[in-house]
C-alpha atoms as a PDB file:
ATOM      1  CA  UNK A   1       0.000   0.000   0.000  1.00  0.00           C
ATOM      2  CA  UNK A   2       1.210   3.251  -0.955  1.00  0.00           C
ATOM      3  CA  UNK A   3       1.890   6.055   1.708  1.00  0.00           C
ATOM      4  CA  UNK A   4       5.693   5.045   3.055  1.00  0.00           C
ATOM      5  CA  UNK A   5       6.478   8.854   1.909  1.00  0.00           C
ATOM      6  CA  UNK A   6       3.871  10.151   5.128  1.00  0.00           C
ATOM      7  CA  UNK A   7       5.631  11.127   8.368  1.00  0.00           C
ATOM      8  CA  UNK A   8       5.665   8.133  10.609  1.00  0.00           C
ATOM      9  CA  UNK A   9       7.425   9.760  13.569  1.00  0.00           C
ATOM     10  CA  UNK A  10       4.409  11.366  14.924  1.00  0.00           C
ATOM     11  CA  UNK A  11       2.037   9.722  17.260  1.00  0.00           C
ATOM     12  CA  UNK A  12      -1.061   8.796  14.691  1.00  0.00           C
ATOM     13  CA  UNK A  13      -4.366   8.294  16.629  1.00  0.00           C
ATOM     14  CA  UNK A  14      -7.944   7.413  14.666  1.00  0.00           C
ATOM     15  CA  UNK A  15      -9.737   9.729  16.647  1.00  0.00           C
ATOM     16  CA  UNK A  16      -9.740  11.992  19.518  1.00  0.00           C
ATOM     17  CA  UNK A  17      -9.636  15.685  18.074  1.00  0.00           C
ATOM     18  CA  UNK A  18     -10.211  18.986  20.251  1.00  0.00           C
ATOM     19  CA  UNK A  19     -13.739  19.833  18.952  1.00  0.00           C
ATOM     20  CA  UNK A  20     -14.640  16.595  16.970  1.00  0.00           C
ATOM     21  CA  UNK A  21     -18.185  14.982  16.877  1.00  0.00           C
ATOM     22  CA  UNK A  22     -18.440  11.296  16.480  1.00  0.00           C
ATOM     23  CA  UNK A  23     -21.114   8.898  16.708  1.00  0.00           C
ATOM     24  CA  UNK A  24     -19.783   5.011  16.654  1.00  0.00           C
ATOM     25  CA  UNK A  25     -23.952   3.105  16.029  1.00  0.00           C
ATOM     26  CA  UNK A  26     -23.411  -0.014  17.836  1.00  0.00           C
ATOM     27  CA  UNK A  27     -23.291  -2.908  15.765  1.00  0.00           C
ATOM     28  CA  UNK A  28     -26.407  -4.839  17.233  1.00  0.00           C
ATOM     29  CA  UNK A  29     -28.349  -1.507  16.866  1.00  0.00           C
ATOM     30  CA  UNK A  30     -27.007  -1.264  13.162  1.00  0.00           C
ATOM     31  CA  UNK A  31     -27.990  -5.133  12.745  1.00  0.00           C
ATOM     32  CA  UNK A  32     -31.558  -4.198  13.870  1.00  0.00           C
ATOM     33  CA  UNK A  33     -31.837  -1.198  11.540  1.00  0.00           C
ATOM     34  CA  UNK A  34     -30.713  -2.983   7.996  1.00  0.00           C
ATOM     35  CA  UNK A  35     -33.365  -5.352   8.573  1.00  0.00           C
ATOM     36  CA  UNK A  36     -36.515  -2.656   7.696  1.00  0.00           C
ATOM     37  CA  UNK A  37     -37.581  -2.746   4.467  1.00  0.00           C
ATOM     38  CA  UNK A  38     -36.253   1.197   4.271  1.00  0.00           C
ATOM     39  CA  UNK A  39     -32.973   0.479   5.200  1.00  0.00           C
ATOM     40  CA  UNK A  40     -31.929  -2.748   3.184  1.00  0.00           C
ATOM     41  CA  UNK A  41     -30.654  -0.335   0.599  1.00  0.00           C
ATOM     42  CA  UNK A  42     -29.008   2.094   2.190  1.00  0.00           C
ATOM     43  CA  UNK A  43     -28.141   2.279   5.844  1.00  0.00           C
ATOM     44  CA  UNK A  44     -26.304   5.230   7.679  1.00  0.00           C
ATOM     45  CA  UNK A  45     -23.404   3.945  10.152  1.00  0.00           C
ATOM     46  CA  UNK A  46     -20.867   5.780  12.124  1.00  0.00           C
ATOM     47  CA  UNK A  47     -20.838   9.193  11.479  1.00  0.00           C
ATOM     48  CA  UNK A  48     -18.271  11.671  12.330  1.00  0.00           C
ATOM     49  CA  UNK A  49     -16.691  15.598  12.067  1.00  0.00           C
ATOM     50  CA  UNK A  50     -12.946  15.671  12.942  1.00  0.00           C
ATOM     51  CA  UNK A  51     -11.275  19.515  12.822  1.00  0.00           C
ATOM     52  CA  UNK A  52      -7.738  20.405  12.290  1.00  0.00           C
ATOM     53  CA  UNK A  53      -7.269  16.725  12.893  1.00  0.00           C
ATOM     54  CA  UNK A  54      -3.394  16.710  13.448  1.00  0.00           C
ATOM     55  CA  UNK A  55      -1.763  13.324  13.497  1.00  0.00           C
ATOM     56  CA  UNK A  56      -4.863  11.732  12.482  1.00  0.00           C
ATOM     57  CA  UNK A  57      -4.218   8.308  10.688  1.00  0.00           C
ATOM     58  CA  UNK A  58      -6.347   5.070  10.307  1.00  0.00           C
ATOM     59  CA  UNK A  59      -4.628   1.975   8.732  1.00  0.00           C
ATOM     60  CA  UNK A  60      -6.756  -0.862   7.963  1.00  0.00           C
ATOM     61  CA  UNK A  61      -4.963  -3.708   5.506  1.00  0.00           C
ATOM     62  CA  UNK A  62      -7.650  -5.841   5.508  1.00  0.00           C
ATOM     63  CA  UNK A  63     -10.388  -3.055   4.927  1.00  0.00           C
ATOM     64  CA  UNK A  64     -13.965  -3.001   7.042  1.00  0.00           C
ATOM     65  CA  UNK A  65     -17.367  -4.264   5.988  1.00  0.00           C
ATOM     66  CA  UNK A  66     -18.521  -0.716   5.216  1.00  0.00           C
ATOM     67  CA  UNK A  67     -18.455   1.779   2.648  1.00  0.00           C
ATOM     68  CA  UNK A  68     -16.495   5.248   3.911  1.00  0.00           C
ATOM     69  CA  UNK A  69     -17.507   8.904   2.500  1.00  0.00           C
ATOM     70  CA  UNK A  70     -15.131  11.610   3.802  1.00  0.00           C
ATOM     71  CA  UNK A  71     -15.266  14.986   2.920  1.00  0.00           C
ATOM     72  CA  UNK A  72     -12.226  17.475   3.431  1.00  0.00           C
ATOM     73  CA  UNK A  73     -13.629  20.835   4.039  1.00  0.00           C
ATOM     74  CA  UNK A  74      -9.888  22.186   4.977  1.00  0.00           C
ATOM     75  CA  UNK A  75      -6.006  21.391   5.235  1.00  0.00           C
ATOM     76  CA  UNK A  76      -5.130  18.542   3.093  1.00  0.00           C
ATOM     77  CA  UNK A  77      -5.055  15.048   3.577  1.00  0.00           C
ATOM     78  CA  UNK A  78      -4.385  11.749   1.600  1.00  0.00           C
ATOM     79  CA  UNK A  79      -6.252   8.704   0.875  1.00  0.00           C
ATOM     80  CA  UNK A  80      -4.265   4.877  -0.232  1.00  0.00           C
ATOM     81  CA  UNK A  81      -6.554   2.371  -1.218  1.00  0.00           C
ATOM     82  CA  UNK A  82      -4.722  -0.875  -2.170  1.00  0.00           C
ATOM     83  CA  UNK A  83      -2.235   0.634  -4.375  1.00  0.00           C
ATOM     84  CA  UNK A  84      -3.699   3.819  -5.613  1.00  0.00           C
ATOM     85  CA  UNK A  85      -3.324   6.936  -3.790  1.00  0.00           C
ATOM     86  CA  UNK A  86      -4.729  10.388  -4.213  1.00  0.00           C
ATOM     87  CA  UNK A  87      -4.429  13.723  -2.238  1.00  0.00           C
ATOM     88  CA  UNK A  88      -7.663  15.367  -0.753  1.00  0.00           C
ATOM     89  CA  UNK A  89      -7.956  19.104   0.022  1.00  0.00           C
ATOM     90  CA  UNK A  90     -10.875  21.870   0.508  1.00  0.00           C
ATOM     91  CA  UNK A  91     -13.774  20.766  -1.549  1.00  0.00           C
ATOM     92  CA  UNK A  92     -12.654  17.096  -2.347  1.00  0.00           C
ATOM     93  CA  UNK A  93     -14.894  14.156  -1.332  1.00  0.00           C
ATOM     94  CA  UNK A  94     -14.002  10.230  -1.652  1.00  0.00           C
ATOM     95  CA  UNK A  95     -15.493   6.819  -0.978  1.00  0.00           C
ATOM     96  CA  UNK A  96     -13.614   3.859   0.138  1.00  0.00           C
ATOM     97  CA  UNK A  97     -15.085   0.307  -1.162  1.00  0.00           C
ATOM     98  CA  UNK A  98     -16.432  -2.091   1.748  1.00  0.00           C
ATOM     99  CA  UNK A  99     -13.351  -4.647   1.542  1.00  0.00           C
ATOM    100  CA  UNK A 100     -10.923  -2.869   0.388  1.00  0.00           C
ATOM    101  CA  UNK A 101      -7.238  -2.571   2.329  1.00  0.00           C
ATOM    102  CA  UNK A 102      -6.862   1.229   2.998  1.00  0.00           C
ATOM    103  CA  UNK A 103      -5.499   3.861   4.860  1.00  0.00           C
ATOM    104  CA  UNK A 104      -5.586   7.716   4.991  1.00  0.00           C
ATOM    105  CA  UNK A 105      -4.770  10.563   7.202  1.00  0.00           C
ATOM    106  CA  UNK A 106      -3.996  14.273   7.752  1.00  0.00           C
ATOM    107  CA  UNK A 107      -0.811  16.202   6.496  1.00  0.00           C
ATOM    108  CA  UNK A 108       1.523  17.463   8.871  1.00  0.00           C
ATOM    109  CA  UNK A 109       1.794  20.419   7.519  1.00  0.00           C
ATOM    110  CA  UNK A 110      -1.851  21.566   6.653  1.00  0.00           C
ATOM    111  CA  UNK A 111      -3.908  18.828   8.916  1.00  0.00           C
ATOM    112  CA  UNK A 112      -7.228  18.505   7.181  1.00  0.00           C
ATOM    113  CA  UNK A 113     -10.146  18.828   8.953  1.00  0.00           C
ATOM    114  CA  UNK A 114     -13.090  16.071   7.454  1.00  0.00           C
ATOM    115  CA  UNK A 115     -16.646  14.771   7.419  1.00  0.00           C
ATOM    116  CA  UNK A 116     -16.651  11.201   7.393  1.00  0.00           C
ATOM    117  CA  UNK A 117     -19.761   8.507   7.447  1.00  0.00           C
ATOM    118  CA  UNK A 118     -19.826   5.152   6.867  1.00  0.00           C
ATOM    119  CA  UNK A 119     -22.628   3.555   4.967  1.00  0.00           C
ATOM    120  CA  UNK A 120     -23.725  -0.318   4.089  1.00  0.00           C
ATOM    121  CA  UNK A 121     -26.513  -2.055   2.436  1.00  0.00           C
ATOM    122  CA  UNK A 122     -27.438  -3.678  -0.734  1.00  0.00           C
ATOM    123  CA  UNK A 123     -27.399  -0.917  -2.742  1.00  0.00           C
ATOM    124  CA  UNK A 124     -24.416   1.349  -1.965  1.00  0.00           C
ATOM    125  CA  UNK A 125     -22.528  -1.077  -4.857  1.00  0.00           C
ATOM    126  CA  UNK A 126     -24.877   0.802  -7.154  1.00  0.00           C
ATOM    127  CA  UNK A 127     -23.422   4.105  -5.606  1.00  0.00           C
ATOM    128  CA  UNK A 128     -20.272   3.169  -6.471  1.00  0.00           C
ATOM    129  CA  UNK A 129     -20.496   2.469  -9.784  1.00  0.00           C
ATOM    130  CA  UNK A 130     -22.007   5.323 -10.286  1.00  0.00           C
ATOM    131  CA  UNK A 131     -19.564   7.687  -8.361  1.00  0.00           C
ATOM    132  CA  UNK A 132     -16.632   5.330  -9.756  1.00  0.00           C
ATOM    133  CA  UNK A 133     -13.057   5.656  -8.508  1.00  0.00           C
ATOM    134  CA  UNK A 134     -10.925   8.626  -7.258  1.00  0.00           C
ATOM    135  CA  UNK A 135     -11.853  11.822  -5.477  1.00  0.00           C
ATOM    136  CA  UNK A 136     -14.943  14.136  -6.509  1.00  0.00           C
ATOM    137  CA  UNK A 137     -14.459  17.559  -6.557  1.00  0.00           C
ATOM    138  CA  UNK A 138     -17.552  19.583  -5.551  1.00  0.00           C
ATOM    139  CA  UNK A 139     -18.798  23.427  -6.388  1.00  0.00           C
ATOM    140  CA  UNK A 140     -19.105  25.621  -3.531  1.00  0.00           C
ATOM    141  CA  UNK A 141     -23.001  24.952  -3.744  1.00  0.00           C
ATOM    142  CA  UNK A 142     -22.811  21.298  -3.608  1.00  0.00           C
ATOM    143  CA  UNK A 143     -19.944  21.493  -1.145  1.00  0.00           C
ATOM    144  CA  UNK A 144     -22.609  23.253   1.120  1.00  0.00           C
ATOM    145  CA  UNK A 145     -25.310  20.929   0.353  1.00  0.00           C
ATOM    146  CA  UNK A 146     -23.006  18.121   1.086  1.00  0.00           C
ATOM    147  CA  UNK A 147     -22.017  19.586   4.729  1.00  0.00           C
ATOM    148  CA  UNK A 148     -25.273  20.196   5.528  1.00  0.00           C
ATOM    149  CA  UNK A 149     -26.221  16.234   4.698  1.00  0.00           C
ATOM    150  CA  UNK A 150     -23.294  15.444   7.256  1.00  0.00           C
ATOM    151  CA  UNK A 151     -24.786  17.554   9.576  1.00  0.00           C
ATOM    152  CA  UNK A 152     -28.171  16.075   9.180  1.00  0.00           C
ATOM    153  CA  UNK A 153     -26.819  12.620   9.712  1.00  0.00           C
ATOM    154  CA  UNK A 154     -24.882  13.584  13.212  1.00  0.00           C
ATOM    155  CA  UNK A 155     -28.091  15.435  14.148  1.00  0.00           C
ATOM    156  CA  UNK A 156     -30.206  11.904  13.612  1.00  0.00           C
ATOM    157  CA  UNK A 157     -27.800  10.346  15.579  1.00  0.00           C
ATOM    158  CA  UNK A 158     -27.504  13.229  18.395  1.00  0.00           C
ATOM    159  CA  UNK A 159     -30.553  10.990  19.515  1.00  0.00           C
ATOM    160  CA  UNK A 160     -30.077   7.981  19.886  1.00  0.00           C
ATOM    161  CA  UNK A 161     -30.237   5.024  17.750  1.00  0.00           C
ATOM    162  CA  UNK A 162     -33.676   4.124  17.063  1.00  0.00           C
ATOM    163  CA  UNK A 163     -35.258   3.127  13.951  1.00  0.00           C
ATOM    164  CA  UNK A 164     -36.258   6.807  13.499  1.00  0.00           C
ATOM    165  CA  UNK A 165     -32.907   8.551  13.487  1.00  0.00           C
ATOM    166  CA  UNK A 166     -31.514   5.269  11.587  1.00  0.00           C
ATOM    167  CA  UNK A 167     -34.161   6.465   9.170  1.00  0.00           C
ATOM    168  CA  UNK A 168     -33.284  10.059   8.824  1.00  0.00           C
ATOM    169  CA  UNK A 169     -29.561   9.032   8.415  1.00  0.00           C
ATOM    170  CA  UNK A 170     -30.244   6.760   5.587  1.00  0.00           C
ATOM    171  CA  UNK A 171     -32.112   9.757   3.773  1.00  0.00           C
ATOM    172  CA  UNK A 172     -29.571  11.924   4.168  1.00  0.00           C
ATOM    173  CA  UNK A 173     -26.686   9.772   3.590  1.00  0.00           C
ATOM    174  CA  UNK A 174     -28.337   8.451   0.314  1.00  0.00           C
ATOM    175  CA  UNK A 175     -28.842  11.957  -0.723  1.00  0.00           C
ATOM    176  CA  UNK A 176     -25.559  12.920  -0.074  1.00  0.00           C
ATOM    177  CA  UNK A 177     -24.127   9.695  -2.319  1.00  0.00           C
ATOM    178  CA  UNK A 178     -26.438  11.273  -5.320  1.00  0.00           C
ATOM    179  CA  UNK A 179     -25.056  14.392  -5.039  1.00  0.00           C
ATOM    180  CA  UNK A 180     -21.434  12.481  -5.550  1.00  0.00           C
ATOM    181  CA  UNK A 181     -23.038  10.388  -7.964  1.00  0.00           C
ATOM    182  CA  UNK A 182     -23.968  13.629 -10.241  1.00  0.00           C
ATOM    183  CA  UNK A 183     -20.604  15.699  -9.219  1.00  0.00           C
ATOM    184  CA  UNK A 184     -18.435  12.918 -10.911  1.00  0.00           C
ATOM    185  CA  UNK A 185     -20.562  12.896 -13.865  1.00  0.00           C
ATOM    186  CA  UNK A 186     -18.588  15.983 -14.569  1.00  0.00           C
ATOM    187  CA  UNK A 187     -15.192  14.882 -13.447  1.00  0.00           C
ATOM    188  CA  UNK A 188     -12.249  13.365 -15.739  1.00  0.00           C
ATOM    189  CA  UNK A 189     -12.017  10.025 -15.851  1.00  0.00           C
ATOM    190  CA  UNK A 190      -8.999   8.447 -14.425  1.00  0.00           C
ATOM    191  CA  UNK A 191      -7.201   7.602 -17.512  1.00  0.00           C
ATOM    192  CA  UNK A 192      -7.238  10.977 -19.023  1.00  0.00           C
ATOM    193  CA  UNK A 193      -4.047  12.420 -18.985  1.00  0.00           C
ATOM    194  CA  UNK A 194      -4.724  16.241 -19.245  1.00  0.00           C
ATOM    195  CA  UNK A 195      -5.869  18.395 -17.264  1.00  0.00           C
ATOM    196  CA  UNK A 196      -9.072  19.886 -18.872  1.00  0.00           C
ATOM    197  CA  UNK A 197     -12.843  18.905 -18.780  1.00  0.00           C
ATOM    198  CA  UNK A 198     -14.422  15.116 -19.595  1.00  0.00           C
ATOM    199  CA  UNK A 199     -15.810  15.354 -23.019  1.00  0.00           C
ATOM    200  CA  UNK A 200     -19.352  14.691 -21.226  1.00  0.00           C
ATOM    201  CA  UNK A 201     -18.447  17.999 -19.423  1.00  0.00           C
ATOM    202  CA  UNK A 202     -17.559  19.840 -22.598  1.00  0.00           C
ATOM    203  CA  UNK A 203     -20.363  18.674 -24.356  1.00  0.00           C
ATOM    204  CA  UNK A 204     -23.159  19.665 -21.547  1.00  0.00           C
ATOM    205  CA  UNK A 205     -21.669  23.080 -21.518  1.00  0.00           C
ATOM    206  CA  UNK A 206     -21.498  23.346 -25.120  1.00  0.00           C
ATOM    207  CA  UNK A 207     -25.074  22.923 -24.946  1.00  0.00           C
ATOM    208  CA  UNK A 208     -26.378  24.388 -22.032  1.00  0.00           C
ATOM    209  CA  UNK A 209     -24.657  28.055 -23.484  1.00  0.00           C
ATOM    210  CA  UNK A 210     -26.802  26.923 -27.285  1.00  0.00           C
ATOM    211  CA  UNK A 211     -30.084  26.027 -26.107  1.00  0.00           C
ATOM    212  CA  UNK A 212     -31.590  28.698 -28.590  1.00  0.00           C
ATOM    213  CA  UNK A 213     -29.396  26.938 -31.509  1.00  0.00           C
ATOM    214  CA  UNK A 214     -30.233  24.537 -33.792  1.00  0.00           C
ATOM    215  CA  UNK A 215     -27.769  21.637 -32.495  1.00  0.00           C
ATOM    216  CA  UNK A 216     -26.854  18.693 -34.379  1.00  0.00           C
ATOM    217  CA  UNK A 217     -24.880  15.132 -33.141  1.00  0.00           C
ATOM    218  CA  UNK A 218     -22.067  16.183 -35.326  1.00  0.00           C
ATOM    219  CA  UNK A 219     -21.621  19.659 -33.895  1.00  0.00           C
ATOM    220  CA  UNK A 220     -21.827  18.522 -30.224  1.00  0.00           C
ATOM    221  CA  UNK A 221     -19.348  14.864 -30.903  1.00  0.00           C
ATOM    222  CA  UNK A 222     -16.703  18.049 -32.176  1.00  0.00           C
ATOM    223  CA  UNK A 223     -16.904  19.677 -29.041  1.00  0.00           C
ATOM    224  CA  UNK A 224     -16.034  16.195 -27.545  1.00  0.00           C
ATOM    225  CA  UNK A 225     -13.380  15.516 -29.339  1.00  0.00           C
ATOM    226  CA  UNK A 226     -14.935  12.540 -30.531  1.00  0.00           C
ATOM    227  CA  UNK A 227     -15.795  10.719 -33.776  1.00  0.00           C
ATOM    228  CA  UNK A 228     -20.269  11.195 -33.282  1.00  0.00           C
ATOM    229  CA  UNK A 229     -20.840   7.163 -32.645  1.00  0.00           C
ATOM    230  CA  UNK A 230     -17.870   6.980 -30.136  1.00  0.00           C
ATOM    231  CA  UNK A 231     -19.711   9.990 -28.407  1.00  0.00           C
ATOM    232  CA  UNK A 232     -22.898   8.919 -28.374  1.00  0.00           C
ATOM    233  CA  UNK A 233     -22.200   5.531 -27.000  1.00  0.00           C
ATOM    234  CA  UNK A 234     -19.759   7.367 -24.526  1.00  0.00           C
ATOM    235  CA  UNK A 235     -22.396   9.722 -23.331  1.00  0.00           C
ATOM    236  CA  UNK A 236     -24.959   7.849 -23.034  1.00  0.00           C
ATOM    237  CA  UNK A 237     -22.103   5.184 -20.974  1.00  0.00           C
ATOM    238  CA  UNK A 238     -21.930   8.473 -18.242  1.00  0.00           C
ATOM    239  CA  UNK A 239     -24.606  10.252 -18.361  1.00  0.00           C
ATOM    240  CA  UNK A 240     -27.528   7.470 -19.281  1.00  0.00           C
ATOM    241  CA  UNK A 241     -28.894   9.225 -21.922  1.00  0.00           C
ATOM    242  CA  UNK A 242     -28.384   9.847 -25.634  1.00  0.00           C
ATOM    243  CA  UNK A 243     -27.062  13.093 -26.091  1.00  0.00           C
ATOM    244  CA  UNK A 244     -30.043  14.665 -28.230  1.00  0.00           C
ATOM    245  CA  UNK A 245     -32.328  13.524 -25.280  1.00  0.00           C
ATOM    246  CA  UNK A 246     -30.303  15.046 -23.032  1.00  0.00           C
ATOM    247  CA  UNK A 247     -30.484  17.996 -24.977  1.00  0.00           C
ATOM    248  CA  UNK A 248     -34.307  18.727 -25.295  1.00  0.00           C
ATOM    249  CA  UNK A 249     -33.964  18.302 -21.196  1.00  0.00           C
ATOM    250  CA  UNK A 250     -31.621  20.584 -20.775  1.00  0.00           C
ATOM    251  CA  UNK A 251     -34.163  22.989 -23.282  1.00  0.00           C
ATOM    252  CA  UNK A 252     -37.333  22.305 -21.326  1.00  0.00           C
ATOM    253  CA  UNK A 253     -35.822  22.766 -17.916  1.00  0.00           C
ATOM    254  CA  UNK A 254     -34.458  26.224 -18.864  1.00  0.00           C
ATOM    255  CA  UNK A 255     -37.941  26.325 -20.867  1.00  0.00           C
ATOM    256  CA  UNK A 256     -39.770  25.723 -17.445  1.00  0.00           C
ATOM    257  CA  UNK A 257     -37.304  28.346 -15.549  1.00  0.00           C
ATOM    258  CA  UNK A 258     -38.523  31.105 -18.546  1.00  0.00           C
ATOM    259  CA  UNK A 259     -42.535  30.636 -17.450  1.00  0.00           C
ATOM    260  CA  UNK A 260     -41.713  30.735 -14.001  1.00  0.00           C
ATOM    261  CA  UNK A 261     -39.986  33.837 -13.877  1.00  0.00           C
ATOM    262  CA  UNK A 262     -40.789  35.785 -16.696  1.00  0.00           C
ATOM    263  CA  UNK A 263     -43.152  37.438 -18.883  1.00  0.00           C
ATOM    264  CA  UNK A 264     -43.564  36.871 -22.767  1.00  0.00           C
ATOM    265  CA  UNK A 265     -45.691  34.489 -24.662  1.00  0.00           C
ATOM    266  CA  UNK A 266     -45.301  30.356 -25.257  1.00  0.00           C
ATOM    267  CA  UNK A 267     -43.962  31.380 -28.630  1.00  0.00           C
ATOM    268  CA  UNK A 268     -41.054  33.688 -27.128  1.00  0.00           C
ATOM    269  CA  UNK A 269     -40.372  30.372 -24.394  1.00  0.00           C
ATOM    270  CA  UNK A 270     -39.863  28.308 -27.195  1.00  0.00           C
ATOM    271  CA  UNK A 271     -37.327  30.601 -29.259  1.00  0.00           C
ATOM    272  CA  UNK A 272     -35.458  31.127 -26.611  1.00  0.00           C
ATOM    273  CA  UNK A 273     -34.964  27.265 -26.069  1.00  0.00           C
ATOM    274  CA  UNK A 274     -34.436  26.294 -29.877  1.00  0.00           C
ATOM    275  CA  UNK A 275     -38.218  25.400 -31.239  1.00  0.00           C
ATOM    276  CA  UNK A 276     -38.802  27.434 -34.133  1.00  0.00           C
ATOM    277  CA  UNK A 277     -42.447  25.940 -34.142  1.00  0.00           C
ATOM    278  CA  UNK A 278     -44.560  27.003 -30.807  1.00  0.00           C
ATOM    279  CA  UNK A 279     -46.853  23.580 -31.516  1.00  0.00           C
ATOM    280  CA  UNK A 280     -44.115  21.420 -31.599  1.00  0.00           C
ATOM    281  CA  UNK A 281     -42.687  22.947 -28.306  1.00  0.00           C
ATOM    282  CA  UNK A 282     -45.701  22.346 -26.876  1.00  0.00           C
ATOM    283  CA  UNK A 283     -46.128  19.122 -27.280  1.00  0.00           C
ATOM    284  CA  UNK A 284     -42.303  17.990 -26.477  1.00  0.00           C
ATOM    285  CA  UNK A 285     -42.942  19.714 -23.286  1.00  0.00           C
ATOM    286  CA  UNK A 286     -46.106  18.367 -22.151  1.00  0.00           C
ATOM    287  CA  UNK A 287     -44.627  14.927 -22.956  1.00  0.00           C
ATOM    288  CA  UNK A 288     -41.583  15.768 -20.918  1.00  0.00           C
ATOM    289  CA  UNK A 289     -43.375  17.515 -18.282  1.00  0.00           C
ATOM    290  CA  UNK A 290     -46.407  16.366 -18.247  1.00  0.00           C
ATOM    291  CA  UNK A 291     -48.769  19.510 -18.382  1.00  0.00           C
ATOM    292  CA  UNK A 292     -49.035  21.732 -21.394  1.00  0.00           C
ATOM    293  CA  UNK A 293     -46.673  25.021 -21.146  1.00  0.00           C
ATOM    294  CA  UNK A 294     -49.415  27.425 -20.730  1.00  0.00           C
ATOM    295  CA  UNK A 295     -50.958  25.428 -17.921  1.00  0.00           C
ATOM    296  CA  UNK A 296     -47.303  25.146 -16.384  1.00  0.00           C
ATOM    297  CA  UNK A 297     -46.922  28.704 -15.992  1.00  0.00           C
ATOM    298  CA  UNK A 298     -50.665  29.012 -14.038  1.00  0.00           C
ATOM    299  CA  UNK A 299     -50.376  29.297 -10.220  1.00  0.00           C
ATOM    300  CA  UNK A 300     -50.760  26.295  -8.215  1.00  0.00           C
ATOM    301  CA  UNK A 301     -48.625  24.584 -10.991  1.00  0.00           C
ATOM    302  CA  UNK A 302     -45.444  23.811  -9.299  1.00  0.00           C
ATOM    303  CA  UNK A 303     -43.103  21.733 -11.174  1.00  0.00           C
ATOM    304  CA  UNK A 304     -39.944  21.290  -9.577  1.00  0.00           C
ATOM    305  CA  UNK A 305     -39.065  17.791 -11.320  1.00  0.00           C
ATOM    306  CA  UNK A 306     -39.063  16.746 -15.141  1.00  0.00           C
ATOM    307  CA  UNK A 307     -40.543  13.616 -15.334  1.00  0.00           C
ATOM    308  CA  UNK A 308     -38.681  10.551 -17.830  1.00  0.00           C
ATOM    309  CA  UNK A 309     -38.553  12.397 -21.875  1.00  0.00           C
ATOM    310  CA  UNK A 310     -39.926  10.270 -24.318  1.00  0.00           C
ATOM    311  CA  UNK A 311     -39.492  12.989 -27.426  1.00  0.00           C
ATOM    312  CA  UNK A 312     -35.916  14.370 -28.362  1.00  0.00           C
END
């Protein structure tokens, strides 16, 4: 396992910070949790919020039965699972596989301080996969969202563990792993060797900044760097949907943004989101959506989530 190049002088500990939280769920309690029908998927273990965590180090060559999310909100730290290793600084979430040998700790120098949770059940595999290897970097929104999903799960836990507070852990902590699940859609994949954005990345911007254009496969695999069946096939890999689909929702939810915040007819709504016919906008959106534009736009109408498209 790599990490021979980390101080070893110091006195590591696992735990025991000035200021930390930590919740250790004992095991029977966990055992008693995973068996509701709620928590077979996802279950919320120990949770934990270590500051300026100075000498921390945990070593385990033979790994644990549990998944481990830790965040690094500041200093820097470094993760070794097996034989890969990565850094992790401000902004820079990770999961460790149930299993797998591992160890990580603070720098000396800049000692990071974390948010760390452990989580098991049938479907974190799933949430793997779809996170896949390596650290996530997260925006300063999701970085927020994602502390305040730690926080939730140490609040659950601040009483007791019942099957209540095992519930509202689970919530959060599966919330949190789909907010990592979409962050890394963005992210390079381990094999790339520059620096820049994924061509999934480059493609959804390229997009997202043309919704009024008239778009074509060709135009967007360019952007990608791609030949247009190696992107396609690649996208939809990532992202799980073909790019054009993903297209027409990117126009409709910017197209459901424009009728709740602004004035102007269904005709001007549809210009601005690349439908040169109003009918035809209409239609893709009430397919997409579910109600027709104009009765979107009424109020009462709240529609925060598109529902599956079935028209590109």
């Amino acid at each position: 396992m790599v990490g021979s190049r980390h101080d070893r002088s110091a006195a590591f500990k696992p735990e025991g910070f000035a200021g930390q939280t930590l919740h250790a769920v004992p095991s029977q309690a966990l055992g008693r949790a995973r068996t509701h029908p709620l928590l077979r998927g996802v279950c919320c273990g120990d949770v934990g919020y270590f500051p300026r965590a100075k000498h921390h180090r945990v070593t385990r060559p033979r790994g644990i039965d549990e998944d481990i999310l830790i965040l690094c909100v500041d200093g820097r730290g470094w993760v070794a699972i097996g034989q890969d290793e990565h850094e992790l600084e401000p902004g820079v979430a990770t999961v460790i596989p149930a299993g797998q040998p591992h160890a990580y700790g603070a720098r000396s120098d800049a000692p990071w301080s974390i948010y760390w949770a452990h989580g098991v059940g049938q479907d974190m595999p799933l949430y793997r996969e779809a996170i896949r290897s390596g650290p996530v970097r997260l925006d300063a929104a999701a970085q927020r969202k994602a502390i305040w999903l730690f926080l939730d799960m140490l609040r659950a836990y601040s009483d007791g563990y019942t099957l209540d507070t095992a519930l509202c852990g689970a919530h959060a902590l599966r919330h949190l792993l789909g907010l990592l699940a979409c962050a890394s859609q963005h992210r390079p994949r381990p094999t790339q060797r520059n620096s820049g954005a994924s061509p999934e990345a480059r493609a959804i911007r390229f997009m997202s900044d043309r919704l009024h254009h008239r778009l074509t496969l060709p135009q967007i695999a360019a952007v990608a760097r791609l030949s247009p069946s190696r992107f396609a096939h690649r996208f939809r890999d990532r992202t799980g949907f073909p790019p054009m689909l993903y297209l027409t929702r990117l126009r409709i939810q910017r197209a459901c943004d424009l009728l709740a915040t602004q004035q102007g007819t269904v005709g001007d709504v549809a210009s601005r989101v690349g439908y040169d016919d109003p009918a035809h906008f209409s239609r893709v959106f009430k397919r997409t959506v579910g109600v027709a534009p104009s009765t979107y736009r009424q109020p009462g109408n709240d529609q925060d989530e598109l529902r599956p498209a079935n028209e590109s």
